[in-house]
Protein backbone atom coordinates (compact mmCIF):
# COMPACT_ATOMS: atom_id res chain seq x y z
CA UNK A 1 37.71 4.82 20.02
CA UNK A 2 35.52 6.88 22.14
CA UNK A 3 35.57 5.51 26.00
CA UNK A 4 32.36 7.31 26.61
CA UNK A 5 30.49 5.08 23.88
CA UNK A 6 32.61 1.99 25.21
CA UNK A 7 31.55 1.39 28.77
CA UNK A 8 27.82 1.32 28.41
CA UNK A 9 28.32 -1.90 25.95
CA UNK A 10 30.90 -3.32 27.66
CA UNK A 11 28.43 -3.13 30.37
CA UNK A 12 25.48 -4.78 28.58
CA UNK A 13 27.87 -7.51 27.29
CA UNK A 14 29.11 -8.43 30.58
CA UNK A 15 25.34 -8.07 32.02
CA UNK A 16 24.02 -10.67 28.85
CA UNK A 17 26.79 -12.98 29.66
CA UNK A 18 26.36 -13.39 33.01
CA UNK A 19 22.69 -13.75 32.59
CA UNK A 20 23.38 -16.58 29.48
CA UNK A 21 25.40 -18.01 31.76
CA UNK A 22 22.72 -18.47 34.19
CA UNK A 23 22.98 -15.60 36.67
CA UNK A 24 19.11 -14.81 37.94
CA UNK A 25 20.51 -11.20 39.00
CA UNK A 26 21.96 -10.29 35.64
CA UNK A 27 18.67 -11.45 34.34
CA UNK A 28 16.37 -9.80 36.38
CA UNK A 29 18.59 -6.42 35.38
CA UNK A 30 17.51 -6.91 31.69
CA UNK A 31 14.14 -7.52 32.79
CA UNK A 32 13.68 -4.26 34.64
CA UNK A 33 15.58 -2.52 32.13
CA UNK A 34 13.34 -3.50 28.69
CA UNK A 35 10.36 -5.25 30.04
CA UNK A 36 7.86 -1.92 30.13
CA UNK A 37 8.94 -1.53 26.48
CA UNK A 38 8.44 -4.74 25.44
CA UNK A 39 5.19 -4.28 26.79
CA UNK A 40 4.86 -1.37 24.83
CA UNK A 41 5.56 -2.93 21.74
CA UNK A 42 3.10 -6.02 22.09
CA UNK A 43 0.29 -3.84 23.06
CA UNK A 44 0.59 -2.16 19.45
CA UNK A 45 0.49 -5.94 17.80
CA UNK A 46 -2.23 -7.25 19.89
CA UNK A 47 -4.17 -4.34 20.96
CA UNK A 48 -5.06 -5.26 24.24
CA UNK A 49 -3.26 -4.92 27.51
CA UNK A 50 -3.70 -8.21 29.01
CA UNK A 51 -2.49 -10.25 26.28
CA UNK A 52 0.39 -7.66 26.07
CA UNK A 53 1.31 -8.62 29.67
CA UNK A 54 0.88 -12.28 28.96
CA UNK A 55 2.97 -11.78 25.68
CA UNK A 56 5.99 -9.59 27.51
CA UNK A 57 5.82 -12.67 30.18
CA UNK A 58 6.31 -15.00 27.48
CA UNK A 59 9.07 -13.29 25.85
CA UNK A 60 11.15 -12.86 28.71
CA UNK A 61 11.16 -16.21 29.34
CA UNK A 62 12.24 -17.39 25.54
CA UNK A 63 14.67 -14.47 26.02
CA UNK A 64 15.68 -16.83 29.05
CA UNK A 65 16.29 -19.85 26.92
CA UNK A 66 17.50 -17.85 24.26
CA UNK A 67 19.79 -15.71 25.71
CA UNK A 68 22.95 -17.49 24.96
CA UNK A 69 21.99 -17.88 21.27
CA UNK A 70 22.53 -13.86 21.21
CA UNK A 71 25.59 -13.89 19.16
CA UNK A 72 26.04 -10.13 19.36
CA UNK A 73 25.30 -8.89 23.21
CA UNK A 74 25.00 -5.14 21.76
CA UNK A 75 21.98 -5.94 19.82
CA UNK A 76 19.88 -7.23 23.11
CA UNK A 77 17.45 -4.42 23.02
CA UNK A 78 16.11 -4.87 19.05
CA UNK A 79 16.63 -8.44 19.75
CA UNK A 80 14.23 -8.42 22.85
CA UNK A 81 11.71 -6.22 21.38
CA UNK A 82 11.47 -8.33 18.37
CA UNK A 83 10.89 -11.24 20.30
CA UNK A 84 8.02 -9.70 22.54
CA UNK A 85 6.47 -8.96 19.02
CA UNK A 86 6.34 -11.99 17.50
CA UNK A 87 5.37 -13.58 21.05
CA UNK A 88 2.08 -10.98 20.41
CA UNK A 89 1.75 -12.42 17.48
CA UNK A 90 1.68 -15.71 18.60
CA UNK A 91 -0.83 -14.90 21.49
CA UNK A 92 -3.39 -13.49 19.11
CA UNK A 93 -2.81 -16.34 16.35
CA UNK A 94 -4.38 -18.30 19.82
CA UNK A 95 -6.61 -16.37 21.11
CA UNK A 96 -8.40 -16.44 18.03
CA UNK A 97 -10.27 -13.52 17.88
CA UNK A 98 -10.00 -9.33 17.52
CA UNK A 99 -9.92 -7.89 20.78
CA UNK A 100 -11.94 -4.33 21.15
CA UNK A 101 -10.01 -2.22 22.56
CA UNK A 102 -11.41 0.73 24.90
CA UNK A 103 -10.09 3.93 24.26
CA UNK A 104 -9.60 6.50 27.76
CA UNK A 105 -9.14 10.30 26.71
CA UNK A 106 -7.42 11.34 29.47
CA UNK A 107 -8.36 15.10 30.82
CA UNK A 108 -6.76 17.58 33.39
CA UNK A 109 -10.30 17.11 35.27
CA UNK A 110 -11.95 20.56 34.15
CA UNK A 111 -13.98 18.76 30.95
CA UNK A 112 -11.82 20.92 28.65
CA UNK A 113 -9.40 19.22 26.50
CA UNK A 114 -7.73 19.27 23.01
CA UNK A 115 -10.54 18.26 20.42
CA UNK A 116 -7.65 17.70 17.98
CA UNK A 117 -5.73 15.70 19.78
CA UNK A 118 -8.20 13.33 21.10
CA UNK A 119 -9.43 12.62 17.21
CA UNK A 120 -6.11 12.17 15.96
CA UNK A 121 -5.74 9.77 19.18
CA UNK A 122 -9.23 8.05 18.06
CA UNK A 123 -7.74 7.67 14.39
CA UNK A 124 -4.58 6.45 15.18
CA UNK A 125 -6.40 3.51 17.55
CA UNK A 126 -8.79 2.68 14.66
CA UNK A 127 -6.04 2.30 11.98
CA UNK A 128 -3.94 0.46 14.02
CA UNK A 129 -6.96 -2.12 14.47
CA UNK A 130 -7.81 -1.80 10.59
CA UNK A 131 -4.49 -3.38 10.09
CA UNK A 132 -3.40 -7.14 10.25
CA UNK A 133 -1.16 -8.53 13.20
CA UNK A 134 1.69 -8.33 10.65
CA UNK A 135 1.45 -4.89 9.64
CA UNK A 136 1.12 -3.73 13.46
CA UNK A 137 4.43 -5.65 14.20
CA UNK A 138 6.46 -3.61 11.62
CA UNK A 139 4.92 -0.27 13.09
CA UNK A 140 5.58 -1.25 16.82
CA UNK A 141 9.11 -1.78 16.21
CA UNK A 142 10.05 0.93 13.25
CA UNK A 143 8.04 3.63 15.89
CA UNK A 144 7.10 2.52 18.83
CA UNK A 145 10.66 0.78 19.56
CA UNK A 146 12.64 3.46 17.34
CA UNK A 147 14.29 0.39 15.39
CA UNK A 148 15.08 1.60 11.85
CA UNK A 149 16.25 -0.56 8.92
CA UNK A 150 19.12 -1.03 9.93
CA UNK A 151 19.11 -1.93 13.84
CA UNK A 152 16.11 -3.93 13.33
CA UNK A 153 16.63 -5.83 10.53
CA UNK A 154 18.98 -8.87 12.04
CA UNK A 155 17.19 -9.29 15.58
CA UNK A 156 13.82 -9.02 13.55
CA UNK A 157 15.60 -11.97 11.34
CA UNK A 158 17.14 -14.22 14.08
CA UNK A 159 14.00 -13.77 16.52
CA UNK A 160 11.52 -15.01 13.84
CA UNK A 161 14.59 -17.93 11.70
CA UNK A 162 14.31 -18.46 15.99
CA UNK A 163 10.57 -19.38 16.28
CA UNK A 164 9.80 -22.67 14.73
CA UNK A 165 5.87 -21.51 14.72
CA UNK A 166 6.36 -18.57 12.14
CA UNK A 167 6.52 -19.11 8.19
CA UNK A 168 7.94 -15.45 7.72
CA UNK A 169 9.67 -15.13 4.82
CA UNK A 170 11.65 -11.58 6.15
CA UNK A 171 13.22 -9.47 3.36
CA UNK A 172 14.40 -5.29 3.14
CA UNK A 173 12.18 -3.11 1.31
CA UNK A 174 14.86 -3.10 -1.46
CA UNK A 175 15.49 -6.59 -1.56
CA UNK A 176 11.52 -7.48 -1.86
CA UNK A 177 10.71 -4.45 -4.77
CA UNK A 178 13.81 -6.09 -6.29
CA UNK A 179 12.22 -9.88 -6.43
CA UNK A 180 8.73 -8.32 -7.27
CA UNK A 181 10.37 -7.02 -10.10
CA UNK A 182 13.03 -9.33 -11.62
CA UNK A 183 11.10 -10.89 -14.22
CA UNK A 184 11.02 -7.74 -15.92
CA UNK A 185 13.87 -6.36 -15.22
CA UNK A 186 15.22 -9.46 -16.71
CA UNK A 187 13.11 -9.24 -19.91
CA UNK A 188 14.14 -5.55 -20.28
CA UNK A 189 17.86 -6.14 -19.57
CA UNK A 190 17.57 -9.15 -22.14
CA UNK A 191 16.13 -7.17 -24.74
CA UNK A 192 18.39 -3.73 -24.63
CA UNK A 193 21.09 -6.57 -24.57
CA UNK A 194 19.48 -7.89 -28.22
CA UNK A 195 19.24 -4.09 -29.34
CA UNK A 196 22.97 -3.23 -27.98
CA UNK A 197 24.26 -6.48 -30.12
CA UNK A 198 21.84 -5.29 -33.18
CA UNK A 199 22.71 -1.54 -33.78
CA UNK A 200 26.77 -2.57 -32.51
CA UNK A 201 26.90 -5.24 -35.39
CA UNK A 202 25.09 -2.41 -38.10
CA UNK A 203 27.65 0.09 -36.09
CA UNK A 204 30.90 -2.01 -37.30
CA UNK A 205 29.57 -2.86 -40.72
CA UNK A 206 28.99 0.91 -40.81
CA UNK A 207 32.24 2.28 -40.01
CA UNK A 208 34.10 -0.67 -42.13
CA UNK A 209 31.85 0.63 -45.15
CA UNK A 210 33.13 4.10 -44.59
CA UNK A 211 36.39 3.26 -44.13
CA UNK A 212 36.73 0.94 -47.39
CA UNK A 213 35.45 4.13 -49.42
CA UNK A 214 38.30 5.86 -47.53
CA UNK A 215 40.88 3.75 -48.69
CA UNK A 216 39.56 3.86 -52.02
CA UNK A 217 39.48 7.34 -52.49
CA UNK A 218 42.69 8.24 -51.36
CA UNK A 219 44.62 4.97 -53.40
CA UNK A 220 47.22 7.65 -54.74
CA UNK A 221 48.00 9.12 -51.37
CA UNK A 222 48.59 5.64 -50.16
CA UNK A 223 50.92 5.40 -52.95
CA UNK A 224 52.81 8.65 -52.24
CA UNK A 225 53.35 7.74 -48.93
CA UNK A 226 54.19 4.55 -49.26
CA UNK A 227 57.02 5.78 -52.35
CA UNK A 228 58.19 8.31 -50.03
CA UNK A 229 59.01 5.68 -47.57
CA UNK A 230 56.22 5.11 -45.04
CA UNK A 231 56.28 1.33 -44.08
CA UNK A 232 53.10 -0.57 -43.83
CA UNK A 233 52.75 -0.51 -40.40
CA UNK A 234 52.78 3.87 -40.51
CA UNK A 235 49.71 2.91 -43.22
CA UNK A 236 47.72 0.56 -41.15
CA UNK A 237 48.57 2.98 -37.82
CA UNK A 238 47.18 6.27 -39.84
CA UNK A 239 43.94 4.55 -41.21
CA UNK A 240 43.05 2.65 -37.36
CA UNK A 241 43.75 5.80 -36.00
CA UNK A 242 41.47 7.66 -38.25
CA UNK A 243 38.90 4.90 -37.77
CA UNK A 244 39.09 5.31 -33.92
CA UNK A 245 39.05 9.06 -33.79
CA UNK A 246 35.80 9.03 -36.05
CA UNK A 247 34.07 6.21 -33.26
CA UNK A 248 35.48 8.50 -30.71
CA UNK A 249 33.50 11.26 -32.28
CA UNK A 250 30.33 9.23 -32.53
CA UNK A 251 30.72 8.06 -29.11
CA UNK A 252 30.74 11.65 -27.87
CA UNK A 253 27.81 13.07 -29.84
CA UNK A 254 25.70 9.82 -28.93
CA UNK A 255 26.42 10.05 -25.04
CA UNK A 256 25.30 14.06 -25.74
CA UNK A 257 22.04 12.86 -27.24
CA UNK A 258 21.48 10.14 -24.56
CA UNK A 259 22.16 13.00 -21.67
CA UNK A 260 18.50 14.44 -22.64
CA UNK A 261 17.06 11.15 -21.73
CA UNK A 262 17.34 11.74 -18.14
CA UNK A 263 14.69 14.04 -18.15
CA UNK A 264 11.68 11.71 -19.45
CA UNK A 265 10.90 8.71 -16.55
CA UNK A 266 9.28 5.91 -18.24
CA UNK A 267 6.60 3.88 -16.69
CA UNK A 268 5.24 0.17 -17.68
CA UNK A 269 3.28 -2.55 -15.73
CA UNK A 270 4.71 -4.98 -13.19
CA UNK A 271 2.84 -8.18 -14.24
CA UNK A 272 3.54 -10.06 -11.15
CA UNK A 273 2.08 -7.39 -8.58
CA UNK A 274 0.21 -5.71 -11.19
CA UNK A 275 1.58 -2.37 -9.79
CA UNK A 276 3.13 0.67 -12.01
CA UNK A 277 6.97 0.22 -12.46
CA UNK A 278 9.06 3.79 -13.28
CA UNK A 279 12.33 4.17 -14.17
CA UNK A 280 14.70 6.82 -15.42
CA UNK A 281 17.84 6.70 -17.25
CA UNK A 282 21.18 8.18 -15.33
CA UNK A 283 24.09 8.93 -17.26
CA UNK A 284 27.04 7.95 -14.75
CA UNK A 285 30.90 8.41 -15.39
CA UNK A 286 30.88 4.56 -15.04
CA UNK A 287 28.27 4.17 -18.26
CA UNK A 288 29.90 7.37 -20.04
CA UNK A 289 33.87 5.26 -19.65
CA UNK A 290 32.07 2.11 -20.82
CA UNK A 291 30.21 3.91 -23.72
CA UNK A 292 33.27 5.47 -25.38
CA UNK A 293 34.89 2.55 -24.73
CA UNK A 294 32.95 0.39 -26.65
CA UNK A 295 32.60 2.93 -29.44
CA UNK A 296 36.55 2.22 -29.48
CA UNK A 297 36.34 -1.10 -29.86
CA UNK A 298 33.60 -0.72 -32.36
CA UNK A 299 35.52 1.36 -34.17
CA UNK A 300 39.11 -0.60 -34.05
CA UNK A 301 36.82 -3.80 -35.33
CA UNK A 302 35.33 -2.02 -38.05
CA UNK A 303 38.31 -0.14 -39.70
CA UNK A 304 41.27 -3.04 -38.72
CA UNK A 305 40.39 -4.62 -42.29
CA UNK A 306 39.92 -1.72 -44.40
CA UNK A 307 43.60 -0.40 -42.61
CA UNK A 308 44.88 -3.88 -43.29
CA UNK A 309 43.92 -3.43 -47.01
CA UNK A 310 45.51 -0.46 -47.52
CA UNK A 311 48.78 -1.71 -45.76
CA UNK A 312 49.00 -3.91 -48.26
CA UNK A 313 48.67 -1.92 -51.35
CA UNK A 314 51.62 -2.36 -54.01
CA UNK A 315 53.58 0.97 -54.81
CA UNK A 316 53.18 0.77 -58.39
CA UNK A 317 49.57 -0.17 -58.51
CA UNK A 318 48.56 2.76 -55.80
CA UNK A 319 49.80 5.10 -58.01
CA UNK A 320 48.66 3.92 -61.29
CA UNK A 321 45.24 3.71 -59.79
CA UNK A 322 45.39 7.29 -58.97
């Protein structure tokens, strides 16, 4: 384990206990440590610099009371910032109203000063405004407070499951395109299951078919065999052996055809969101094992009676039917 990476948690976990434990100097540590970004954070959600004070205040002191609900003393700086943020939240949900921000271009005094910057400043401010209080929380703390998916995901979580005001209902990006889209990912899985059990069934009656007009077409060397003193088991062996090397076979050129697929990405409607829903088909070693594995079994099903049948032919009659 790398010491070097140790002692600064160990450090924050001792500092988090002590101040969950009710130490005012521990405390007042975290405070100066996080409280300017905190700050930071709930000016982005409530876009005005008063009620970012007022919301940092308010934070620290839930982050007070909270403190020794921290179950993981590593995680105090996502967990912190996420609280400040919804504390904005709550602030503005109060104050009822859109602040208006002023916007200071700051200049080196001579009157000359980036024209590009200062618009791209101007456009940033107005589409931060143009969005909800919501929408400015998730940008505060995926930019502002450098919390990616990962790192923020569980103080985001416990902060708001935290906050009896809040009727979040937090999910990942994957997790929430995955809900949005069950219903037809469901109908689609449901249906290529119907197909798969269609075509499988005509697949078996197929290869038993073929292998009956095997076994009748070569009665006499069933015979032969069978007088020169194959048992019946050699018989039914040869014939499921055939039977599986010909699904083997099919199994091979089918996965060949199905490899082109993964060029062509198909696209339908996702009723629920009514927004477009693409997918592609990948040809994995998993699916290609499973494919030729069912094409075994396919096979084995459809040529075990047709073997079983030519096990069982009589000596004399095989060769008189010859």
């Amino acid at each position: 384990m790398d010491m070097s990476s140790l002692a600064p948690d160990v450090a924050i976990a001792s500092t988090v206990q002590l101040a969950a434990a009710g130490d005012e100097v521990a405390f007042a540590r975290i405070v100066a440590a996080h409280r300017a970004e905190m700050v930071r954070v709930a000016y982005v959600v409530c876009s005005d610099w008063e009620m970012a004070q007022d919301a940092a205040q308010a934070a620290l002191w839930i982050a007070w009371r909270k403190l020794p609900s921290l179950r993981d003393p590593t995680r105090l700086r996502p967990w912190l910032l996420a609280v400040a943020a919804n504390e904005a939240r709550a602030v503005l949900r109060r104050q009822r109203r859109h602040p208006v921000v002023e916007l200071t271009i700051a200049t080196d005094g001579t009157g000359v000063g980036d024209p590009g910057e200062e618009i791209g400043q101007v456009d940033l401010a107005n589409a931060l405004h143009r969005l909800g209080p919501e929408d400015r929380t998730l940008v505060a703390l995926r930019y502002l407070a450098e919390l990616d998916s990962t790192a923020g995901f569980d103080p985001l979580l416990a902060a708001i499951e935290a906050d009896p005001r809040l009727t979040l209902d937090v999910k990942r990006e994957r997790q929430f395109y995955e809900d949005q889209s069950r219903a037809l990912s469901n109908f689609l899985s449901v249906l290529g299951l119907t197909l798969s059990v269609i075509f499988s069934l005509g697949a078996i009656i197929g290869a038993a078919i073929t292998m009956y007009a095997a076994v009748a077409t070569r009665t006499g060397e069933i015979g032969t065999l069978r007088a020169l003193g194959f048992a019946r088991r050699s018989i039914l062996a040869a014939f499921l052996l055939e039977s599986l090397l010909l699904a083997l076979a099919g199994g091979v050129v089918g996965l060949a055809a199905a490899a082109f697929l993964q060029t062509i990405t198909i696209s339908t409607t996702n009723f629920q969101s009514f927004s477009e829903l693409a997918f592609s088909f990948a040809l994995t070693p998993k699916i290609v094992g499973v494919s030729l594995a069912f094409g075994l079994a396919m096979g084995l099903v459809g040529g075990f009676l047709p073997a079983v049948k030519a096990s069982r032919m009589k000596i004399v009659d095989a060769l008189r039917a010859d």
